[in-house]
C-alpha atoms as a PDB file:
ATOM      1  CA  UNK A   1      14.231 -83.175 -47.324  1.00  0.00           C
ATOM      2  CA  UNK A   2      13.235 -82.009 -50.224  1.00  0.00           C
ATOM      3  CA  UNK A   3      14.557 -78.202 -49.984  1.00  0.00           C
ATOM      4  CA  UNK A   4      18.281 -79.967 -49.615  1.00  0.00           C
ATOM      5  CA  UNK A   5      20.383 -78.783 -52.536  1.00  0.00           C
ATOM      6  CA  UNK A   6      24.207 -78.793 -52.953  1.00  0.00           C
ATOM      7  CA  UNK A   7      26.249 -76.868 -55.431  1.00  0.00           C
ATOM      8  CA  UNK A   8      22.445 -76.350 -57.473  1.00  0.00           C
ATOM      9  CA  UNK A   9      22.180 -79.995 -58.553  1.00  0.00           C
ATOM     10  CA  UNK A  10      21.638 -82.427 -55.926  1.00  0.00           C
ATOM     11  CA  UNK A  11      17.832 -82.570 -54.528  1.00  0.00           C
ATOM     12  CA  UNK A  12      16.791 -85.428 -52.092  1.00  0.00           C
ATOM     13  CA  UNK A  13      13.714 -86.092 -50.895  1.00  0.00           C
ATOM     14  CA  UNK A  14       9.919 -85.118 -52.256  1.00  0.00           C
ATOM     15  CA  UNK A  15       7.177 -82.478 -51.390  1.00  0.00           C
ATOM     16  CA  UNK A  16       6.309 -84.196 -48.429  1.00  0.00           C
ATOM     17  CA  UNK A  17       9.952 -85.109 -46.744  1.00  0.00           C
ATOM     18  CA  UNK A  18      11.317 -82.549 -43.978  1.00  0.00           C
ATOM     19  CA  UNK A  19      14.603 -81.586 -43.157  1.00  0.00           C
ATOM     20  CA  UNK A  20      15.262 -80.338 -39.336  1.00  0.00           C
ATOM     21  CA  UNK A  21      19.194 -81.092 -39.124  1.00  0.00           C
ATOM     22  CA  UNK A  22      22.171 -80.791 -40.889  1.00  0.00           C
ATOM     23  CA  UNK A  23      25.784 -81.594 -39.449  1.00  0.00           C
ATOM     24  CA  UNK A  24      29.104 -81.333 -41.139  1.00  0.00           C
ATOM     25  CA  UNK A  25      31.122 -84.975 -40.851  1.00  0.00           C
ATOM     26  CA  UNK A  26      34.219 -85.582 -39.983  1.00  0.00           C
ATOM     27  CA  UNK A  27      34.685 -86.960 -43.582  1.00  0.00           C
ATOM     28  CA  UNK A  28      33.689 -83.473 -45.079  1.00  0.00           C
ATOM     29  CA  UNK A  29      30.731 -84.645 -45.810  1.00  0.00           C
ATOM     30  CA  UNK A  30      26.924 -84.447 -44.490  1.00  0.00           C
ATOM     31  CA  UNK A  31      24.354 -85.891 -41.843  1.00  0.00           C
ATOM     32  CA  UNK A  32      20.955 -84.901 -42.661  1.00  0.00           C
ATOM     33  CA  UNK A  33      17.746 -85.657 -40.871  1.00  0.00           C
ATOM     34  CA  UNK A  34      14.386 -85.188 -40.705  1.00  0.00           C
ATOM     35  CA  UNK A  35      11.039 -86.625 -41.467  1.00  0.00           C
ATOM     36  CA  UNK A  36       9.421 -88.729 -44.084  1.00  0.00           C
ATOM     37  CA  UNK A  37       5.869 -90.193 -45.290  1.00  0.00           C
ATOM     38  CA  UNK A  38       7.028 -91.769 -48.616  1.00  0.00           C
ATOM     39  CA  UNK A  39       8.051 -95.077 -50.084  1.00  0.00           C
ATOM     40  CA  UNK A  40      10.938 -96.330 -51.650  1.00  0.00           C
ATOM     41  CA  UNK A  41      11.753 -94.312 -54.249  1.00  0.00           C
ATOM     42  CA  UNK A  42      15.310 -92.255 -55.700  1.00  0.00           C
ATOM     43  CA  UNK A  43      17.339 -92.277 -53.104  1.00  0.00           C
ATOM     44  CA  UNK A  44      15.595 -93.553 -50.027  1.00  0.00           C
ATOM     45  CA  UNK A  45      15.995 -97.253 -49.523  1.00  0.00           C
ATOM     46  CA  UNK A  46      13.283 -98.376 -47.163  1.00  0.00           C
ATOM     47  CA  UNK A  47       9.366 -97.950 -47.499  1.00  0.00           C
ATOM     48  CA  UNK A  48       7.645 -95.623 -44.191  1.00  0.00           C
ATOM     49  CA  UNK A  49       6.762 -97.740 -41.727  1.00  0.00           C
ATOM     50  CA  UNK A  50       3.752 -95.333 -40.040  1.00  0.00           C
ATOM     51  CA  UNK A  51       2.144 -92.010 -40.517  1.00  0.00           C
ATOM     52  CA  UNK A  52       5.997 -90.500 -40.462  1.00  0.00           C
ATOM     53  CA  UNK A  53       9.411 -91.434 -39.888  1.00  0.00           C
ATOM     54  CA  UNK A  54      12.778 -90.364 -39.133  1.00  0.00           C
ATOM     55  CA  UNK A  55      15.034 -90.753 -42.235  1.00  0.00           C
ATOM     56  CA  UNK A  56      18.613 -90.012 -42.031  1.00  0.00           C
ATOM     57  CA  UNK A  57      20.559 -89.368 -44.829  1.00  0.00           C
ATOM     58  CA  UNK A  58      24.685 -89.692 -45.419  1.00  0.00           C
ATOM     59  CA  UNK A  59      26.067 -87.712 -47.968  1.00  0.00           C
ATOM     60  CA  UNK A  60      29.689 -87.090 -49.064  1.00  0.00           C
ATOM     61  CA  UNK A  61      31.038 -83.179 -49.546  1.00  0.00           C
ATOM     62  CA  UNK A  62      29.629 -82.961 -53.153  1.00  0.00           C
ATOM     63  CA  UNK A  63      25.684 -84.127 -51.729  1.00  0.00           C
ATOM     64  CA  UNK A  64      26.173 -88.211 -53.327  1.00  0.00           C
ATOM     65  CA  UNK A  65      23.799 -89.970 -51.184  1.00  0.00           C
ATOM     66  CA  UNK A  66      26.263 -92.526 -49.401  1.00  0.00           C
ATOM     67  CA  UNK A  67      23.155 -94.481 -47.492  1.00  0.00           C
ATOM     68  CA  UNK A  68      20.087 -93.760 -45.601  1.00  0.00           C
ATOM     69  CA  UNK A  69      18.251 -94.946 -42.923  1.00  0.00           C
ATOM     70  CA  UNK A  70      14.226 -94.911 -41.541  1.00  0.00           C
ATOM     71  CA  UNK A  71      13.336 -95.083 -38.631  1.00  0.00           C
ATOM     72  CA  UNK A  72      10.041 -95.359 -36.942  1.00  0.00           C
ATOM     73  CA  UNK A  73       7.131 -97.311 -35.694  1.00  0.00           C
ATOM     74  CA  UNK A  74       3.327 -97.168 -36.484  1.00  0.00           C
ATOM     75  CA  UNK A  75       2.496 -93.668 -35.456  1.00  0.00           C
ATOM     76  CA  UNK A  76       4.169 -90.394 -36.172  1.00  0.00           C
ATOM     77  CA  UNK A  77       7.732 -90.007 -35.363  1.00  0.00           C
ATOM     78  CA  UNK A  78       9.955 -86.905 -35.752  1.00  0.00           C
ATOM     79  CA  UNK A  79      13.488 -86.124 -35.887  1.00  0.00           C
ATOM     80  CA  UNK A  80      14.689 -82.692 -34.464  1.00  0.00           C
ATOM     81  CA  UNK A  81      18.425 -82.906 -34.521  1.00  0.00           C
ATOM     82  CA  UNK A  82      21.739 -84.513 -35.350  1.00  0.00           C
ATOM     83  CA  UNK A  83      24.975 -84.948 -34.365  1.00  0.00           C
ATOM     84  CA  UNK A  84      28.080 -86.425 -35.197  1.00  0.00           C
ATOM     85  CA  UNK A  85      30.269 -86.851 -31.747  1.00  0.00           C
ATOM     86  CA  UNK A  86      33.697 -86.760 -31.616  1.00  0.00           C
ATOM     87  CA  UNK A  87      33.961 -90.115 -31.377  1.00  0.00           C
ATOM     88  CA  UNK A  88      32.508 -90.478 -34.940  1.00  0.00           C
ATOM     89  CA  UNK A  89      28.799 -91.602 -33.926  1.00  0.00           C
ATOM     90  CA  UNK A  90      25.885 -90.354 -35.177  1.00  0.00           C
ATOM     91  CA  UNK A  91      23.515 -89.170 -32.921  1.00  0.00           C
END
């Protein structure tokens, strides 16, 4: 998630994170997801638990990590996309 920026100030992520979704909340603020190899560091909370895992990230409208999330088992997983419903769950 690296390549994530808002308003020029806010980066999360490192070299090796990738983004592959972004969705506007109903909050105004942002769902990001993607995939991730590293350990707890900045603003992710929770070590990799395989090759790669899916990490979702909650930010509010100015890019303030709110909390984040991995996801994963021993091999390589990937995240492709991500949704906030209607009914306010994130898919």
């Amino acid at each position: 998630m690296r390549l994530v920026i808002f308003n020029g100030e806010n980066t999360i992520g490192r070299r090796s994170d990738e983004l592959h979704s972004v969705d506007q909340t109903a909050d105004g603020g942002y769902i990001l997801g993607g995939s991730s190899c590293s350990y707890i560091f900045g603003d992710k909370t929770e070590n990799c638990l395989g090759l790669a895992d899916c990490w979702i990230v909650k930010t509010d409208s100015l890019g303030s990590v709110q909390w984040d999330k991995t996801i994963g088992g021993n091999v390589y997983d990937k995240l492709f996309s991500i949704k906030q419903t209607a009914m306010e769950d994130i898919f």
